[in-house]
C-alpha atoms as a PDB file:
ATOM      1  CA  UNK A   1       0.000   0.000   0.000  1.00  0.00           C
ATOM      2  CA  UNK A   2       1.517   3.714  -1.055  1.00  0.00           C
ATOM      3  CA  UNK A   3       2.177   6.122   2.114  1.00  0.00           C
ATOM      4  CA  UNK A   4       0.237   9.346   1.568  1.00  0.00           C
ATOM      5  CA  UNK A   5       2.682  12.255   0.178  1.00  0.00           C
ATOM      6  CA  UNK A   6       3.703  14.579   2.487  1.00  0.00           C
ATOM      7  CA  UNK A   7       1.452  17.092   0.333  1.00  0.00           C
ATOM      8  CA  UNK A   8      -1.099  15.005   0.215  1.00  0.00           C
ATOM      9  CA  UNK A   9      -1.687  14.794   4.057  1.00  0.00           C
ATOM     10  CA  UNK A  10      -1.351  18.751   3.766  1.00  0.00           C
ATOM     11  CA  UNK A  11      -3.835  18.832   1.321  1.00  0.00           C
ATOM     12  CA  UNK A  12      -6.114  16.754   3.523  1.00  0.00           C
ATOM     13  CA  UNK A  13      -5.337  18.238   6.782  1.00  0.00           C
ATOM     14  CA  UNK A  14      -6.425  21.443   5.318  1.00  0.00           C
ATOM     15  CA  UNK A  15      -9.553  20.134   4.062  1.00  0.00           C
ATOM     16  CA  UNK A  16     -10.530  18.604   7.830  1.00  0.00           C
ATOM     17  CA  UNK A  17      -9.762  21.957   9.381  1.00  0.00           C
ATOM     18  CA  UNK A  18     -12.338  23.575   6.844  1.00  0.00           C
ATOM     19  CA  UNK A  19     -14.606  21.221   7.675  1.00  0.00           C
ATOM     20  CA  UNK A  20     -14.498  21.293  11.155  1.00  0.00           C
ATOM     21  CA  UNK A  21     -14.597  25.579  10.591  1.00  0.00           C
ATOM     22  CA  UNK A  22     -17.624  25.327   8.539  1.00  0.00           C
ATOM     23  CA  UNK A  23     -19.438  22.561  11.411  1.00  0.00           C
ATOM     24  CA  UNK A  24     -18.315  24.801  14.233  1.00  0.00           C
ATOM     25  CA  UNK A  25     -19.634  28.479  12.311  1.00  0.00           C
ATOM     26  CA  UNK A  26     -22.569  27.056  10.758  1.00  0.00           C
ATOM     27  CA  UNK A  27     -23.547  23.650  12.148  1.00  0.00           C
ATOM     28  CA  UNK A  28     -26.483  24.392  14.211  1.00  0.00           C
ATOM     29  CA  UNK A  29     -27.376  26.723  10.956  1.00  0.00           C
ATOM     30  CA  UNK A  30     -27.654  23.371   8.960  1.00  0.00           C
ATOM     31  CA  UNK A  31     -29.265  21.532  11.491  1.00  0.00           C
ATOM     32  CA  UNK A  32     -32.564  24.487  11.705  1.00  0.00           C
ATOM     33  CA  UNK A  33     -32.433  24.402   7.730  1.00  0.00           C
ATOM     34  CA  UNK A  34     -33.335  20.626   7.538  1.00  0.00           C
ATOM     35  CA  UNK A  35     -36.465  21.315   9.797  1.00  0.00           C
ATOM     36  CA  UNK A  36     -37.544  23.689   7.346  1.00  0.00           C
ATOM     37  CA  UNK A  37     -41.106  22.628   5.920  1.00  0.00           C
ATOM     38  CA  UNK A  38     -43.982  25.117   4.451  1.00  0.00           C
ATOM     39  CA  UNK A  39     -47.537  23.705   4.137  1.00  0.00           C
ATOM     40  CA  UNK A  40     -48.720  22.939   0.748  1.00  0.00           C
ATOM     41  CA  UNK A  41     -51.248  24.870  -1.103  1.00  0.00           C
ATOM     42  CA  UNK A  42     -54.822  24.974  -0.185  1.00  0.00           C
ATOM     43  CA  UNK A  43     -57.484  25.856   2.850  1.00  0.00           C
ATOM     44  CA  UNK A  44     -56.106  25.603   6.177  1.00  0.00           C
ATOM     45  CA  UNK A  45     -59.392  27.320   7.502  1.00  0.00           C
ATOM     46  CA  UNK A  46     -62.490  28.088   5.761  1.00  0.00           C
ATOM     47  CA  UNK A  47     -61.013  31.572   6.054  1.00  0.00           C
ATOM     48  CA  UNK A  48     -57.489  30.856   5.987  1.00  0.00           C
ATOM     49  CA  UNK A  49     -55.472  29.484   2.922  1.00  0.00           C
ATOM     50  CA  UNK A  50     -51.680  28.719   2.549  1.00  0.00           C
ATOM     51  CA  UNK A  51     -49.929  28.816  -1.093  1.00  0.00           C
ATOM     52  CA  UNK A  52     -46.517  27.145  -1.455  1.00  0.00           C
ATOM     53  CA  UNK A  53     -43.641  29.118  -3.093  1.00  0.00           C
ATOM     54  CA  UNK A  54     -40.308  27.235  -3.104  1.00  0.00           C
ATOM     55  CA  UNK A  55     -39.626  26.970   0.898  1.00  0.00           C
ATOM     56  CA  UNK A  56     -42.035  29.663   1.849  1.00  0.00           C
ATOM     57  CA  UNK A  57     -45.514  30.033   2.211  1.00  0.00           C
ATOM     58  CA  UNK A  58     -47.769  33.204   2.359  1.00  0.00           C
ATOM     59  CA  UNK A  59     -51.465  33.294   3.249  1.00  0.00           C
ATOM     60  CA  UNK A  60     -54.633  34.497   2.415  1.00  0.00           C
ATOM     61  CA  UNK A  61     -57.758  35.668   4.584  1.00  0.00           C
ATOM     62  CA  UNK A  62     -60.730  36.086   2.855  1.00  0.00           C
ATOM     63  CA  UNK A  63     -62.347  39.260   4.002  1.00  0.00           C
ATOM     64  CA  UNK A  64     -66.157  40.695   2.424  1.00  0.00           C
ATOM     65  CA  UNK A  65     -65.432  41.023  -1.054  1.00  0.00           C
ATOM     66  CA  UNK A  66     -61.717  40.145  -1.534  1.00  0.00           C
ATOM     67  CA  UNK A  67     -58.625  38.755   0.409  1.00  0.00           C
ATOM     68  CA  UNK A  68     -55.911  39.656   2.667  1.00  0.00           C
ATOM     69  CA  UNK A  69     -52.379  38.869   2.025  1.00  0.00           C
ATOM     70  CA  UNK A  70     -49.772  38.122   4.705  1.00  0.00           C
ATOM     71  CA  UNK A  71     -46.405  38.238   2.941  1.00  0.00           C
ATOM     72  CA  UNK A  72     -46.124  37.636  -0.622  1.00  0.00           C
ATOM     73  CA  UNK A  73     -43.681  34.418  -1.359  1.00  0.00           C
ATOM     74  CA  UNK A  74     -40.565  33.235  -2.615  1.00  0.00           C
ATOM     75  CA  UNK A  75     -41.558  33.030  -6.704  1.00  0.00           C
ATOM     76  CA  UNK A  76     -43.923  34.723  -8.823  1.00  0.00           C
ATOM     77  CA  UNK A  77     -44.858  32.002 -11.139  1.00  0.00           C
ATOM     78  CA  UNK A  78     -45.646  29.841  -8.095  1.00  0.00           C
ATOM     79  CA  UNK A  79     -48.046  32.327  -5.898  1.00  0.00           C
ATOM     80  CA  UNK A  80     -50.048  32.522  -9.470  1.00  0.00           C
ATOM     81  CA  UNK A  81     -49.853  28.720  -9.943  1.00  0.00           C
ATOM     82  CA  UNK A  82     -51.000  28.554  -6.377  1.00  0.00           C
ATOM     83  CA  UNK A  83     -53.405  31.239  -6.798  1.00  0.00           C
ATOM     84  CA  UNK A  84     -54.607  29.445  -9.761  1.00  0.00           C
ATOM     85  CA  UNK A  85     -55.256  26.385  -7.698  1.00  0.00           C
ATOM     86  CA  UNK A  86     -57.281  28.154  -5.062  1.00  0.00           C
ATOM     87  CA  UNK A  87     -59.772  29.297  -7.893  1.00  0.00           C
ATOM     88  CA  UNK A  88     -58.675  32.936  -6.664  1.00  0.00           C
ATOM     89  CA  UNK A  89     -57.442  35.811  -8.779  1.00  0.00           C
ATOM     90  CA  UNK A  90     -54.727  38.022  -8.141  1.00  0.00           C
ATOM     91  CA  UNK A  91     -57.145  40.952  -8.786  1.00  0.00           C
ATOM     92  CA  UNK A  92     -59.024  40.118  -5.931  1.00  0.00           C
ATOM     93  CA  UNK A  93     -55.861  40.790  -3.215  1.00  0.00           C
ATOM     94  CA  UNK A  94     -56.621  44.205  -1.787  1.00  0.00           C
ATOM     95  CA  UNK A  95     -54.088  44.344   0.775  1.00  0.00           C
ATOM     96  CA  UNK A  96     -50.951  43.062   1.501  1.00  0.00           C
ATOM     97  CA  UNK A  97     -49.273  42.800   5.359  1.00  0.00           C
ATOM     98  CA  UNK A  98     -45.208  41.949   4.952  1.00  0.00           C
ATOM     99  CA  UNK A  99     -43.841  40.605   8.117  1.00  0.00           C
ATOM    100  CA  UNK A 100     -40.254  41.887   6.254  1.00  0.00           C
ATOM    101  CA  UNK A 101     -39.079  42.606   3.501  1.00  0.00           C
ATOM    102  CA  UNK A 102     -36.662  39.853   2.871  1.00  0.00           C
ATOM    103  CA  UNK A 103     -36.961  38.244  -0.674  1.00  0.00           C
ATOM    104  CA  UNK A 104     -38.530  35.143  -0.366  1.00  0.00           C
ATOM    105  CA  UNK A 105     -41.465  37.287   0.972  1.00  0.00           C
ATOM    106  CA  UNK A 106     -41.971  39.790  -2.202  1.00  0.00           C
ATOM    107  CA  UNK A 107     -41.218  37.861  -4.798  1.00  0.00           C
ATOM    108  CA  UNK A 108     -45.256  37.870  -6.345  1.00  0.00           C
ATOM    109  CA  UNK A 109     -46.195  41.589  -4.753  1.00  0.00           C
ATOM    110  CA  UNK A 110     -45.935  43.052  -8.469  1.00  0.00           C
ATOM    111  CA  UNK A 111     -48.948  40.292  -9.332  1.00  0.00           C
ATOM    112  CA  UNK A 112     -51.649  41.765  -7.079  1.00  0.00           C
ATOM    113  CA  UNK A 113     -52.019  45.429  -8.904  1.00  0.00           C
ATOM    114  CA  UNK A 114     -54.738  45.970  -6.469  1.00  0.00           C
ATOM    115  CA  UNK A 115     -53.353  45.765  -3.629  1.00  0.00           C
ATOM    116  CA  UNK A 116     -52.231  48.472  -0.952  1.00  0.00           C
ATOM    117  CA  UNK A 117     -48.922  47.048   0.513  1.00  0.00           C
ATOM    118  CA  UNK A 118     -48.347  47.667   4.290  1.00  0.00           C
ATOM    119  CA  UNK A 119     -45.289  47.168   6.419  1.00  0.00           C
ATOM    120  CA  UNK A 120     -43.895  48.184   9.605  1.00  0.00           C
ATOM    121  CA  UNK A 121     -41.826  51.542  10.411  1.00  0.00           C
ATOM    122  CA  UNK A 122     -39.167  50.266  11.273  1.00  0.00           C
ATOM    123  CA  UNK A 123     -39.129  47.605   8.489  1.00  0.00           C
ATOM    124  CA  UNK A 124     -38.240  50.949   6.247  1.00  0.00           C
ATOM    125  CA  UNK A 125     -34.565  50.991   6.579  1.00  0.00           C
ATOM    126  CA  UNK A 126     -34.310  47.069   5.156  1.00  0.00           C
ATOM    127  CA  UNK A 127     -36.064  48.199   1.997  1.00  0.00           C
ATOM    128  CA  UNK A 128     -34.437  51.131   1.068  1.00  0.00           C
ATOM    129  CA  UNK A 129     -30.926  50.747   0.764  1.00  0.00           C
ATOM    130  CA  UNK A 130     -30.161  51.864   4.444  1.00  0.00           C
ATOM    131  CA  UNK A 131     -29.402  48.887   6.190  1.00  0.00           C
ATOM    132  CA  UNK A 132     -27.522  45.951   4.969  1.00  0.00           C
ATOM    133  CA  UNK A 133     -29.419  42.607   5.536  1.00  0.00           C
ATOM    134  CA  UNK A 134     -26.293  40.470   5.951  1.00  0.00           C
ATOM    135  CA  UNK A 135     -24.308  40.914   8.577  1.00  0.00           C
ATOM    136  CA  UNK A 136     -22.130  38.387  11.148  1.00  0.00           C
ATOM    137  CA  UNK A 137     -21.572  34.696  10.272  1.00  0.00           C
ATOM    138  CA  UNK A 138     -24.509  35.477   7.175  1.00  0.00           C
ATOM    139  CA  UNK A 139     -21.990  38.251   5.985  1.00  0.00           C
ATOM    140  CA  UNK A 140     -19.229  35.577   5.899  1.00  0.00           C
ATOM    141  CA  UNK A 141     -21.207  32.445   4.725  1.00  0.00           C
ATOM    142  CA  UNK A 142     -22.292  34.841   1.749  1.00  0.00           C
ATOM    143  CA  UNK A 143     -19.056  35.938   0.623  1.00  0.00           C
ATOM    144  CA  UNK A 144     -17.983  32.629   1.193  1.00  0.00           C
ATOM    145  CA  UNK A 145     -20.353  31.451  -1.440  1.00  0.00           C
ATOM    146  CA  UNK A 146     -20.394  34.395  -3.956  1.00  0.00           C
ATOM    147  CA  UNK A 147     -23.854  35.894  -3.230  1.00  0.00           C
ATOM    148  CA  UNK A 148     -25.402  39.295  -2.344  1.00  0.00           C
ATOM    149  CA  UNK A 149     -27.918  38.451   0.515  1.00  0.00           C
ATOM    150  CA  UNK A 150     -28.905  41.991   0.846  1.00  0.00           C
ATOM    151  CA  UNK A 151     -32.237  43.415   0.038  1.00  0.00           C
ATOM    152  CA  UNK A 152     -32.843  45.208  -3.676  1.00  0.00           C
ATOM    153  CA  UNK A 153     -34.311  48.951  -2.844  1.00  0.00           C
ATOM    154  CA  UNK A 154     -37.850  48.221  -3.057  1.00  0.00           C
ATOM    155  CA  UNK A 155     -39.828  49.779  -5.999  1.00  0.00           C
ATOM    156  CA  UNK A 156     -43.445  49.866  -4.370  1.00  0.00           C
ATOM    157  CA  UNK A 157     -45.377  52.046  -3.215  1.00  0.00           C
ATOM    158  CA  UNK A 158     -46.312  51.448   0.975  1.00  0.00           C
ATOM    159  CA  UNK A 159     -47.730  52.613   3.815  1.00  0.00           C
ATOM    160  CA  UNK A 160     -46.064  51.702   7.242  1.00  0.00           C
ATOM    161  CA  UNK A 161     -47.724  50.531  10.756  1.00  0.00           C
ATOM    162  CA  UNK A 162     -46.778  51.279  13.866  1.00  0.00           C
ATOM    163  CA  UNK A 163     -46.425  48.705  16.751  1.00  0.00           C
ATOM    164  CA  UNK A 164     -49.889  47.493  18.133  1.00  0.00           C
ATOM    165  CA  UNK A 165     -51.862  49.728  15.354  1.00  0.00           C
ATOM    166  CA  UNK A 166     -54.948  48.371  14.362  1.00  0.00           C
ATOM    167  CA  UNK A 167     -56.494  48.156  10.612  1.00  0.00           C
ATOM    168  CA  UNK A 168     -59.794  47.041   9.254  1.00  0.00           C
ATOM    169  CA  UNK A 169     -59.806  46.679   5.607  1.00  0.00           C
ATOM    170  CA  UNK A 170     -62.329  44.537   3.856  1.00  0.00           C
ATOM    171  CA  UNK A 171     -64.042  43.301   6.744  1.00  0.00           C
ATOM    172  CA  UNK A 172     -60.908  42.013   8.243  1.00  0.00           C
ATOM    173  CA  UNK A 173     -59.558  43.431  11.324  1.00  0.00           C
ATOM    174  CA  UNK A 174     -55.565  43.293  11.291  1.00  0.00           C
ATOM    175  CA  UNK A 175     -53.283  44.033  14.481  1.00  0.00           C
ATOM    176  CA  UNK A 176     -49.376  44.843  13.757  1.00  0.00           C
ATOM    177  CA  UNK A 177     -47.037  43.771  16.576  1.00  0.00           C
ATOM    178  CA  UNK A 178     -43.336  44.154  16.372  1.00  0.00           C
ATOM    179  CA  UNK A 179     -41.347  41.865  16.695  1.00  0.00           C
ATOM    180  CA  UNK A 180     -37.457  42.498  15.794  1.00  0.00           C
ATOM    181  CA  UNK A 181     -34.354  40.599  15.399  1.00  0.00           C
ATOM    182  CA  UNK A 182     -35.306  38.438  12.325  1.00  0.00           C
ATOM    183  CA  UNK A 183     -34.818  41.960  10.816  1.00  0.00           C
ATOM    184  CA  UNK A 184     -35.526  45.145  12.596  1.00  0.00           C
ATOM    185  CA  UNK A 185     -38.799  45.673  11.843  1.00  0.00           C
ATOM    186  CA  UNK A 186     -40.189  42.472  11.669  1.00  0.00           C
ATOM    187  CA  UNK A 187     -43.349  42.329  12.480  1.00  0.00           C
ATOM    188  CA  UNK A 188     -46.085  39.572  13.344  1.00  0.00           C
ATOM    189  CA  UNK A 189     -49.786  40.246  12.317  1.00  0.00           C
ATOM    190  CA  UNK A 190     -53.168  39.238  14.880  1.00  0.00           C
ATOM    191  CA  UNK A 191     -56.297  38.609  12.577  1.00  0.00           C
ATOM    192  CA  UNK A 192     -59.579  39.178  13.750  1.00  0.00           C
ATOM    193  CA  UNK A 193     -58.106  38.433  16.978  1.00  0.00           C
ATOM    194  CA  UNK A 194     -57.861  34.328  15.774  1.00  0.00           C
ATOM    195  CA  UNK A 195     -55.281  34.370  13.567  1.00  0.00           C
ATOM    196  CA  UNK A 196     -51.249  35.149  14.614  1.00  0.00           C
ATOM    197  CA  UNK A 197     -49.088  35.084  11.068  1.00  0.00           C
ATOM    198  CA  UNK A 198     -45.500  35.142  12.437  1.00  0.00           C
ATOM    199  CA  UNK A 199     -43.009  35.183   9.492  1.00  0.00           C
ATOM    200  CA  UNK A 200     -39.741  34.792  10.281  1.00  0.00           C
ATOM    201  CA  UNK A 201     -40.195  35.707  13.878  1.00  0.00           C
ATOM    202  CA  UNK A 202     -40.187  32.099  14.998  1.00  0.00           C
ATOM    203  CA  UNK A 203     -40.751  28.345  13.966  1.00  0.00           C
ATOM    204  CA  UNK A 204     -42.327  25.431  14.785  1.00  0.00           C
ATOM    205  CA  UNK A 205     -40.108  22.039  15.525  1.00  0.00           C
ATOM    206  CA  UNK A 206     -40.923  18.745  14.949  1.00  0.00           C
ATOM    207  CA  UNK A 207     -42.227  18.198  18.434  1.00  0.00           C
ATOM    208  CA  UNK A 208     -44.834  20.981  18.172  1.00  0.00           C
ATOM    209  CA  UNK A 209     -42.666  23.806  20.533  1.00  0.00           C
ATOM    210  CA  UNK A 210     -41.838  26.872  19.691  1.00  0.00           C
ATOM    211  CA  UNK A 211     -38.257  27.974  18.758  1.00  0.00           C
ATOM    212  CA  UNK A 212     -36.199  30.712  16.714  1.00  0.00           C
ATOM    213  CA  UNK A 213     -35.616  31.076  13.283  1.00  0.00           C
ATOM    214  CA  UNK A 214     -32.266  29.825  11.446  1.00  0.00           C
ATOM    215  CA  UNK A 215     -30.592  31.855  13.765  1.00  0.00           C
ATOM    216  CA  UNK A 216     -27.840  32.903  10.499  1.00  0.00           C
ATOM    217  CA  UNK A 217     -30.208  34.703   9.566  1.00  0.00           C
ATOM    218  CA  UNK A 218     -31.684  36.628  12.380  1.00  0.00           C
ATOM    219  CA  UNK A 219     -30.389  40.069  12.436  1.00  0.00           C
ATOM    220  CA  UNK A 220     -29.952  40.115  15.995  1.00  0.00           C
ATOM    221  CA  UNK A 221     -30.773  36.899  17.833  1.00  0.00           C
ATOM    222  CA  UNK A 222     -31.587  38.031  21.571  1.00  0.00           C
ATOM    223  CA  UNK A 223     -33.933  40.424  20.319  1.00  0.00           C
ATOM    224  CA  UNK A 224     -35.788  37.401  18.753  1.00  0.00           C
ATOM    225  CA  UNK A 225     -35.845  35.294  21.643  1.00  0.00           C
ATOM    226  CA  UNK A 226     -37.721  38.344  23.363  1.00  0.00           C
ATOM    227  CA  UNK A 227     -39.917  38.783  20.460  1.00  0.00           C
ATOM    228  CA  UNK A 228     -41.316  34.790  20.628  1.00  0.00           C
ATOM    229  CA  UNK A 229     -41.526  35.726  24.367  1.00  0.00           C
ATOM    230  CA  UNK A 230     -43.648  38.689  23.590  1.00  0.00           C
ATOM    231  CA  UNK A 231     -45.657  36.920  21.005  1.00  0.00           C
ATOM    232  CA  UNK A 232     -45.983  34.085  23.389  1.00  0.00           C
ATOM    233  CA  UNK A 233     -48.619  36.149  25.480  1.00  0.00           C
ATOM    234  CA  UNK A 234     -51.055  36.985  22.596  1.00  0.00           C
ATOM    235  CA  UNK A 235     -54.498  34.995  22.652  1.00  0.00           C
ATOM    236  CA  UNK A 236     -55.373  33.258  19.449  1.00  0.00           C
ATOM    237  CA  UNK A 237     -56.642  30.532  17.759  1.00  0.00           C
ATOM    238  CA  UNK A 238     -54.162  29.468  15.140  1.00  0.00           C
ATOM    239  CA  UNK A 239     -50.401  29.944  15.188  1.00  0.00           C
ATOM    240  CA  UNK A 240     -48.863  30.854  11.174  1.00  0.00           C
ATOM    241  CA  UNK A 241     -45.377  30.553  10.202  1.00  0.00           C
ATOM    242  CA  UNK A 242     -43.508  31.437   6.754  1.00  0.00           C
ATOM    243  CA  UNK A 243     -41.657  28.084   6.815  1.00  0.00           C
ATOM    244  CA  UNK A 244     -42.968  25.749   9.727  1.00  0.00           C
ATOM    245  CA  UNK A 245     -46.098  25.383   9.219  1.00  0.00           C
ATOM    246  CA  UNK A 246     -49.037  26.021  11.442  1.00  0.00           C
ATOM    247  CA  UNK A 247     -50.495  25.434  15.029  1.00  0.00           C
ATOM    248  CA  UNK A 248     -53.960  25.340  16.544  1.00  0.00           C
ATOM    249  CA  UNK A 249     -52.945  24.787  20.104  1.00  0.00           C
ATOM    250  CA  UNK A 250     -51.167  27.581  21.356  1.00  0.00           C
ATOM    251  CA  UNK A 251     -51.044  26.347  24.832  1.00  0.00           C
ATOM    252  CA  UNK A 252     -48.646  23.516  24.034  1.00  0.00           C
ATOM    253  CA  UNK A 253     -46.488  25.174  21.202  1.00  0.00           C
ATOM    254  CA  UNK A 254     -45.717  28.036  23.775  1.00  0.00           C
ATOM    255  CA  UNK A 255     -45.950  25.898  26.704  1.00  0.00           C
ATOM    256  CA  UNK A 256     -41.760  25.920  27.327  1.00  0.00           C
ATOM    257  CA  UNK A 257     -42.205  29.639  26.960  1.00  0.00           C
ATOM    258  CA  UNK A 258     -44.838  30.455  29.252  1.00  0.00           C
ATOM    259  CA  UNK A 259     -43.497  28.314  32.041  1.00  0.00           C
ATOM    260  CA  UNK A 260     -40.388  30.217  32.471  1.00  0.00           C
END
C-alpha cells in the first residue's frame, strides 16, 4: 500500500480543518435548515389558505369582497400557480401585510395590482438601501459562497404601521405587533383576533414547541428570543409561520415559553 505524500496529508489536513470551521460556524445553521417545511397549497381554515412558493408560504384571509395577504412568497410564477389552484385571482388581493421585507417574501407583490402594501416603520430601513441585511456569520457564509444576501431597494409604493396599530380593511380586522431581530422591523400580524401570522419571527419544531428562526439569519438573535416571548402572550386561535407550518394549540407550542 503507497504512504500518503507529504502534500497530500497537507492537502487533507487542510480540508478537515475547513470542515471542522464550517461545522463549528454554521452547524447548528444546517441543522434548523433541515427542519424547514412550508404547508402545501390549499385551505387551512375556511377563512385561511396557505400557497406554497419554493420553501415559503404566504397566506390568504378572505375578508367581504376580496382577500388579505400576509407576505407575498418566494416566486412569482408559483403564488399565481398557487393562486390558480385556489380558484382565486390576483385581482381580488386588496391588501398586503409583509412581516419583512426579505426576498422570499416579495417575490409575487408586483402580481396583485390591487393591492395596498403595508409594512412596519421600522421595516423601512431594510427596503431602502439603508441597512444591509447580511451581517455576522450570514456576511461571511455569503461571501464565502459568492452571493449578495442583501435586500434590492424596493420599488413599491407602501404605507407603514406602527407597533400594536390596528387596521380594518375589507371586513378584516388586522393588528401589527413588532417583533425584531429576524430583521428590525419584523413584524407579526393578529387577525380578527384568531389568527397570529408570524413570518420569520419564529418556527415550529418537529415536536410541536416553539423555537427561533435559522438563527444565520436573524439580524440580531436576543432580540428574537424576546420577540417569541412577547408573542408568546397573545391569545389566538391558530399559530402561522412562513416556513414551519401552522399550530392550533397555542397552549402547548408556547408551553416551554410560558413556564419560564
Amino acid at each position: 500500500m503507497k504512504k500518503i505524500p507529504r502534500w497530500g496529508k497537507i492537502v487533507l489536513s487542510a480540508f478537515l480543518v475547513i470542515v471542522l470551521l464550517l461545522v463549528a460556524l454554521f452547524g447548528r445553521t444546517l441543522l434548523d435548515a433541515t427542519h424547514i417545511d412550508p404547508l402545501a397549497t390549499g385551505a387551512i381554515t375556511q377563512n385561511v389558505h396557505a400557497v406554497q412558493t419554493g420553501t415559503a408560504n404566504f397566506f390568504l384571509i378572505r375578508g367581504d369582497s376580496g382577500y388579505i395577504a400576509i407576505d407575498a412568497g418566494d416566486d412569482k410564477t408559483q403564488a399565481e400557480e398557487g393562486l390558480y389552484k385556489l380558484g382565486i385571482s390576483p385581482q381580488d388581493i386588496v391588501a398586503i401585510f409583509l412581516t419583512h421585507g426579505d426576498s422570499d417574501h416579495i417575490a409575487a407583490i408586483s402580481l396583485f395590482p390591487n393591492a395596498v402594501l403595508y409594512l412596519s416603520e421600522y421595516e423601512v430601513q431594510m427596503i431602502d438601501g439603508t441597512t444591509n441585511r447580511a451581517n455576522g456569520r450570514f456576511l461571511l457564509l455569503s461571501r464565502l459562497m459568492g452571493f449578495d444576501v442583501n435586500n434590492p431597494v424596493f420599488p413599491y409604493e407602501y404605507l407603514t404601521l406602527t407597533h400594536n396599530e390596528k387596521i380594518e380593511i375589507d371586513g378584516v380586522l388586522i393588528q401589527g405587533i413588532l417583533t425584531s431581530g429576524h430583521t428590525p422591523g419584523s413584524m407579526c400580524f393578529l387577525v380578527n383576533e384568531r389568527y397570529l401570522f408570524t413570518g420569520d419571527t419564529m418556527s415550529i419544531r418537529r415536536n410541536g414547541r416553539a423555537a427561533s428562526m435559522v438563527h444565520l439569519f436573524d439580524m440580531d438573535s436576543n432580540q428574537a428570543r424576546e420577540s417569541i416571548s412577547k408573542i408568546a402572550t397573545i391569545q389566538a386561535q391558530y399559530i402561522f409561520t412562513s416556513h414551519h407550518g401552522y399550530s392550533d394549540n397555542l397552549d402547548f407550542v408556547f408551553e416551554n415559553i410560558r413556564d419560564n
